[in-house]
N, C-alpha and C. Protein backbone atom coordinates (compact mmCIF):
# COMPACT_ATOMS: atom_id res chain seq x y z
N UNK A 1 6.99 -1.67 11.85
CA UNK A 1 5.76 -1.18 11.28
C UNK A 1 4.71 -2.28 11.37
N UNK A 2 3.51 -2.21 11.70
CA UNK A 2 2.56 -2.87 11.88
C UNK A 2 1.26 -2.46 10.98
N UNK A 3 1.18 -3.87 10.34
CA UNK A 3 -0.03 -3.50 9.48
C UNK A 3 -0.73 -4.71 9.26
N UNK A 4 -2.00 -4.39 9.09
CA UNK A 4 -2.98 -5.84 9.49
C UNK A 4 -4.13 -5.07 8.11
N UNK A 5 -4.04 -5.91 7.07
CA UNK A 5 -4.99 -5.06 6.06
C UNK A 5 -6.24 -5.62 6.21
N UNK A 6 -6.69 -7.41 6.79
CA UNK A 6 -7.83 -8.01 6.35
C UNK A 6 -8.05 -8.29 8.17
N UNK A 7 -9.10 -8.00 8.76
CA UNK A 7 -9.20 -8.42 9.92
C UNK A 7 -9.92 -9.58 9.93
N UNK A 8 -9.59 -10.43 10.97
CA UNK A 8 -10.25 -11.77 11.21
C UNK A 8 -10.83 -11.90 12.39
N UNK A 9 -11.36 -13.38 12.77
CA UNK A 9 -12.50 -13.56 13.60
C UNK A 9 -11.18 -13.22 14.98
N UNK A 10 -10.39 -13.15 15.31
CA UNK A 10 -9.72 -13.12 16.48
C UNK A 10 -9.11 -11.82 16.70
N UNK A 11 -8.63 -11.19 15.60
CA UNK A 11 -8.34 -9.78 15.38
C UNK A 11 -9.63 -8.65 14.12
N UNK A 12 -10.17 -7.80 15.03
CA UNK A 12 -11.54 -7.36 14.31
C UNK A 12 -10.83 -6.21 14.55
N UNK A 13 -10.02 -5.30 14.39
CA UNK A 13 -9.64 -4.17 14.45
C UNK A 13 -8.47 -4.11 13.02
N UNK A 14 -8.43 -3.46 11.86
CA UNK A 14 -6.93 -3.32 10.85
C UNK A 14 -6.49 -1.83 11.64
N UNK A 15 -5.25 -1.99 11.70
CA UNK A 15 -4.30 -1.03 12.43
C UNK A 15 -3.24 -1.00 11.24
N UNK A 16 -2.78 0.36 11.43
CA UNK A 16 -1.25 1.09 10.77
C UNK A 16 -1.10 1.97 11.80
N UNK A 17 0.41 1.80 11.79
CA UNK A 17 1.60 2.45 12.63
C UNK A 17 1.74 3.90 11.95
N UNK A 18 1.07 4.82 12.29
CA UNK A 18 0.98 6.11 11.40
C UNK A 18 2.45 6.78 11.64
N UNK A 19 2.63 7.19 12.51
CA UNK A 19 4.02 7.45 12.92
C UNK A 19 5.12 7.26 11.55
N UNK A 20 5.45 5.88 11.51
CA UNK A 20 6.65 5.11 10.99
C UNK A 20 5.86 5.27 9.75
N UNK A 21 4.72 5.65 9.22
CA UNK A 21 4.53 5.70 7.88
C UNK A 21 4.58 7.17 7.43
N UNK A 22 4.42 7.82 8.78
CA UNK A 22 4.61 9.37 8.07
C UNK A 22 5.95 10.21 7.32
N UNK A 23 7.48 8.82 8.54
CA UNK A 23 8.26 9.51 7.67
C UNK A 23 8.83 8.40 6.62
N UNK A 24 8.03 7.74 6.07
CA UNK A 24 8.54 7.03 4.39
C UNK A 24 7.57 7.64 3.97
N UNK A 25 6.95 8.65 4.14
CA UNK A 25 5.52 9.41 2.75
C UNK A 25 4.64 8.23 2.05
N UNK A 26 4.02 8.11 2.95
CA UNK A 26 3.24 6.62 2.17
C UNK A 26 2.32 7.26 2.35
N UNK A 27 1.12 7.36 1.09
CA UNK A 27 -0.62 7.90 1.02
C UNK A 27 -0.64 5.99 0.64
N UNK A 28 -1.99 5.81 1.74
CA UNK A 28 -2.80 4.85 1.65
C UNK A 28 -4.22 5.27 1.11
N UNK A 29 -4.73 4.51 0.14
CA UNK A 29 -5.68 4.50 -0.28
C UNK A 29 -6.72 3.08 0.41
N UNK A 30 -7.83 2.64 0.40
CA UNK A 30 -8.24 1.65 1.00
C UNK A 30 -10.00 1.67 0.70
N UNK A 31 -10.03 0.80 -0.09
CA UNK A 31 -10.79 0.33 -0.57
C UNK A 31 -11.63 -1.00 -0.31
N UNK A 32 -12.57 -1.31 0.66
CA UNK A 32 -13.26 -2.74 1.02
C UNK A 32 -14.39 -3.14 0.25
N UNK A 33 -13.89 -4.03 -0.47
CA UNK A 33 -15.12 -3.89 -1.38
C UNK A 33 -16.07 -5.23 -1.31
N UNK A 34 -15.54 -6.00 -0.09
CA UNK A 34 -16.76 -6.64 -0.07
C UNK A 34 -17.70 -6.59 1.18
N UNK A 35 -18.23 -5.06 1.54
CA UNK A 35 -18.64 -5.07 2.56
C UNK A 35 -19.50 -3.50 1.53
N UNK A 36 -19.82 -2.96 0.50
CA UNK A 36 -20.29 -2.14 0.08
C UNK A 36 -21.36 -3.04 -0.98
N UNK A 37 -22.04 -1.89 -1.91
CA UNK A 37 -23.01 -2.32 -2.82
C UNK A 37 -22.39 -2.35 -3.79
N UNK A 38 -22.80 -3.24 -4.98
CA UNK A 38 -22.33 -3.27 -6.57
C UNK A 38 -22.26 -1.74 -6.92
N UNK A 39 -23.29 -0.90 -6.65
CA UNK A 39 -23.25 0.45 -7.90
C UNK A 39 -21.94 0.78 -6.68
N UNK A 40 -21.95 0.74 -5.15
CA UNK A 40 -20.30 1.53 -4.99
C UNK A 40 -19.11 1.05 -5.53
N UNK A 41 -19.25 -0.71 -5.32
CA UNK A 41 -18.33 -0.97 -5.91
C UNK A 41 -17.55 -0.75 -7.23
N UNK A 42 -19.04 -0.60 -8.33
CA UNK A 42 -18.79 0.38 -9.87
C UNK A 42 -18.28 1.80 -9.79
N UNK A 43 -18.37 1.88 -8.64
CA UNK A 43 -17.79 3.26 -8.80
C UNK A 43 -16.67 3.84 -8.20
N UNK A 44 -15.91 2.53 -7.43
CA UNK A 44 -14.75 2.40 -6.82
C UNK A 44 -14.46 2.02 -7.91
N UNK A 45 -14.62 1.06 -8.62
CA UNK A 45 -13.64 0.43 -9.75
C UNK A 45 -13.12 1.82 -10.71
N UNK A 46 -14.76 2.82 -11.41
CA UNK A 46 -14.49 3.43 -12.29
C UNK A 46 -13.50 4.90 -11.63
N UNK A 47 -13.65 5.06 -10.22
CA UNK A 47 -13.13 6.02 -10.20
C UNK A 47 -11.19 5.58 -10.05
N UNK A 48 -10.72 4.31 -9.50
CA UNK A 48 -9.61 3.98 -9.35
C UNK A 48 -9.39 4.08 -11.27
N UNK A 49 -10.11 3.76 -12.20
CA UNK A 49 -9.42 3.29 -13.51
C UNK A 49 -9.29 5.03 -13.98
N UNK A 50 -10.52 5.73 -13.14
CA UNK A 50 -9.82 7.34 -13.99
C UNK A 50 -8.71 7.96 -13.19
N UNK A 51 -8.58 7.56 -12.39
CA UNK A 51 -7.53 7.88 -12.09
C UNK A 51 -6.03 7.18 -12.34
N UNK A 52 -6.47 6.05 -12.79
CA UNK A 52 -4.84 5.36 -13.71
C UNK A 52 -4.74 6.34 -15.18
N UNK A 53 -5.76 6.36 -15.70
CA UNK A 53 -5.48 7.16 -17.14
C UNK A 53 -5.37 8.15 -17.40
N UNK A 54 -5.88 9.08 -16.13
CA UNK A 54 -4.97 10.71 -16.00
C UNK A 54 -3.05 10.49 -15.38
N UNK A 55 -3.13 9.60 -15.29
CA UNK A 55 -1.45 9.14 -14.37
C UNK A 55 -1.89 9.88 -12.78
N UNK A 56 -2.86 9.79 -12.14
CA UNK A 56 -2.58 10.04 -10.75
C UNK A 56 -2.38 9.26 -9.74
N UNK A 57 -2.37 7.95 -10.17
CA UNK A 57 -1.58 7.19 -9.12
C UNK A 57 -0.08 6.50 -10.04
N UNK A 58 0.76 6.99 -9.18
CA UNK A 58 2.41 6.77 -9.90
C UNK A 58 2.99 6.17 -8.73
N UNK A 59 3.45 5.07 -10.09
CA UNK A 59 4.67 4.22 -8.81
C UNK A 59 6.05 4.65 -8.98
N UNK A 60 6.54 4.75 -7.44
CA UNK A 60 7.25 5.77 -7.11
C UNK A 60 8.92 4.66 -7.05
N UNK A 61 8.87 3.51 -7.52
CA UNK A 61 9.52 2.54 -7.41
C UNK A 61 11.12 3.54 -7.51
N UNK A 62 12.44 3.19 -7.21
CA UNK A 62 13.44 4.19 -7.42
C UNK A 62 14.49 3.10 -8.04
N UNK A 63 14.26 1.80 -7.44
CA UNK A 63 15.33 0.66 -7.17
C UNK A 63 14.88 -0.42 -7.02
N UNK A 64 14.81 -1.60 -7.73
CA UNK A 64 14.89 -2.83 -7.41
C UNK A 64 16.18 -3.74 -7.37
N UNK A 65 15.64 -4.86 -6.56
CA UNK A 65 16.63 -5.95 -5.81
C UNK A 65 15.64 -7.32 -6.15
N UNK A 66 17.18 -7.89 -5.94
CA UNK A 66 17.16 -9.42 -6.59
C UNK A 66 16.40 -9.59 -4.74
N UNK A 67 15.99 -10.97 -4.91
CA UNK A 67 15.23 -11.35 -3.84
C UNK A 67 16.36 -11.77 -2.77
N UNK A 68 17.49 -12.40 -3.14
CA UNK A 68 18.61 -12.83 -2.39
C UNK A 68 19.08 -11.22 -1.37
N UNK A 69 19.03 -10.57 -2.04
CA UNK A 69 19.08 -8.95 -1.36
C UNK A 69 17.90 -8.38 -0.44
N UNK A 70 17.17 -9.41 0.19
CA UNK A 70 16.07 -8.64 0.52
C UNK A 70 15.70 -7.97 1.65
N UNK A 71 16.84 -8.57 2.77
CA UNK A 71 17.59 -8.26 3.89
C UNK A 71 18.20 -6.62 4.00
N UNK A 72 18.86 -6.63 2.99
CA UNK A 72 19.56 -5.36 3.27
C UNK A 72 18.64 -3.87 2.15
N UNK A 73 17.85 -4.77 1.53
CA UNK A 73 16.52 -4.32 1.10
C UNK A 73 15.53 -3.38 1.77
N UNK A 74 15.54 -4.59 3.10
CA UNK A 74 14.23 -3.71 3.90
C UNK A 74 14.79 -3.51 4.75
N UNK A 75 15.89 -3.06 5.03
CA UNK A 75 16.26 -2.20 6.11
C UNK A 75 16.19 -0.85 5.25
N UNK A 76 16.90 -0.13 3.93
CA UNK A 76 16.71 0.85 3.26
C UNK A 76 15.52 1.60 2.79
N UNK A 77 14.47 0.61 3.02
CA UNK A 77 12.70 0.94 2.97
C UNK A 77 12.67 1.53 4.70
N UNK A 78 12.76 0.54 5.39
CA UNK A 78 12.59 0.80 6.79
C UNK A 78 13.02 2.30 6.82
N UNK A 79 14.16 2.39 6.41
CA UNK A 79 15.00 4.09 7.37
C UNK A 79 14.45 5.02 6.39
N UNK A 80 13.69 4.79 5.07
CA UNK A 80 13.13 5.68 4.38
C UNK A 80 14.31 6.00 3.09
N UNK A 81 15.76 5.50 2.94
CA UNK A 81 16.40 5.52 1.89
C UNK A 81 15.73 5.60 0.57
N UNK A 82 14.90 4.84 0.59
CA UNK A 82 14.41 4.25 -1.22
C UNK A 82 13.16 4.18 -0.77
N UNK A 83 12.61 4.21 -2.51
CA UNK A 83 11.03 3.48 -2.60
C UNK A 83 11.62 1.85 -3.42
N UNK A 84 11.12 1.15 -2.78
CA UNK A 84 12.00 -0.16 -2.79
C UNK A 84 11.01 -1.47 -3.90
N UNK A 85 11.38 -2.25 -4.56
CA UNK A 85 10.31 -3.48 -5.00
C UNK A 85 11.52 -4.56 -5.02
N UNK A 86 10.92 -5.65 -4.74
CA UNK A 86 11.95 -6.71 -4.83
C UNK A 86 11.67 -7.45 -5.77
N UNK A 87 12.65 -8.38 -6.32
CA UNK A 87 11.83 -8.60 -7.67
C UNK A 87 11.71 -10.44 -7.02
């Protein structure tokens, strides 16, 4: 899976592997907020916080792992087994 969230002076393109994200069900949200105005940015902030206090963004976590596990971790994220966090 390939993912580049902040582009830089040598890479000016952010890319995701849509494919390999379609089958782990991942919704990306994406938000740049230092390339907009303060009132958008107020209103990225206020609309991300109404949407924490209705519960519409839920972490979908199923299973965590010790960090020593993290190997056999992300292979079970990879094949789509689990929604995975390592601790």
């Amino acid at each position: 899976m390939q993912m580049q969230v902040l582009p830089s002076t040598h890479v000016t393109e952010s890319k995701l592997t849509f494919l390999q994200l379609m089958y782990v069900d991942l919704t990306i949200w994406l938000s740049i907020v230092y390339a907009i105005s303060q009132s958008a940015k107020k209103f990225a902030v206020s609309d991300i916080d109404r949407a924490l206090s209705r519960n519409l963004l839920q972490d979908r976590i199923v299973r965590a792992s010790p960090l020593d596990e993290i190997t056999k971790s992300n292979e079970l994220v990879r094949w789509g087994a689990v929604v995975h966090r390592i601790n």
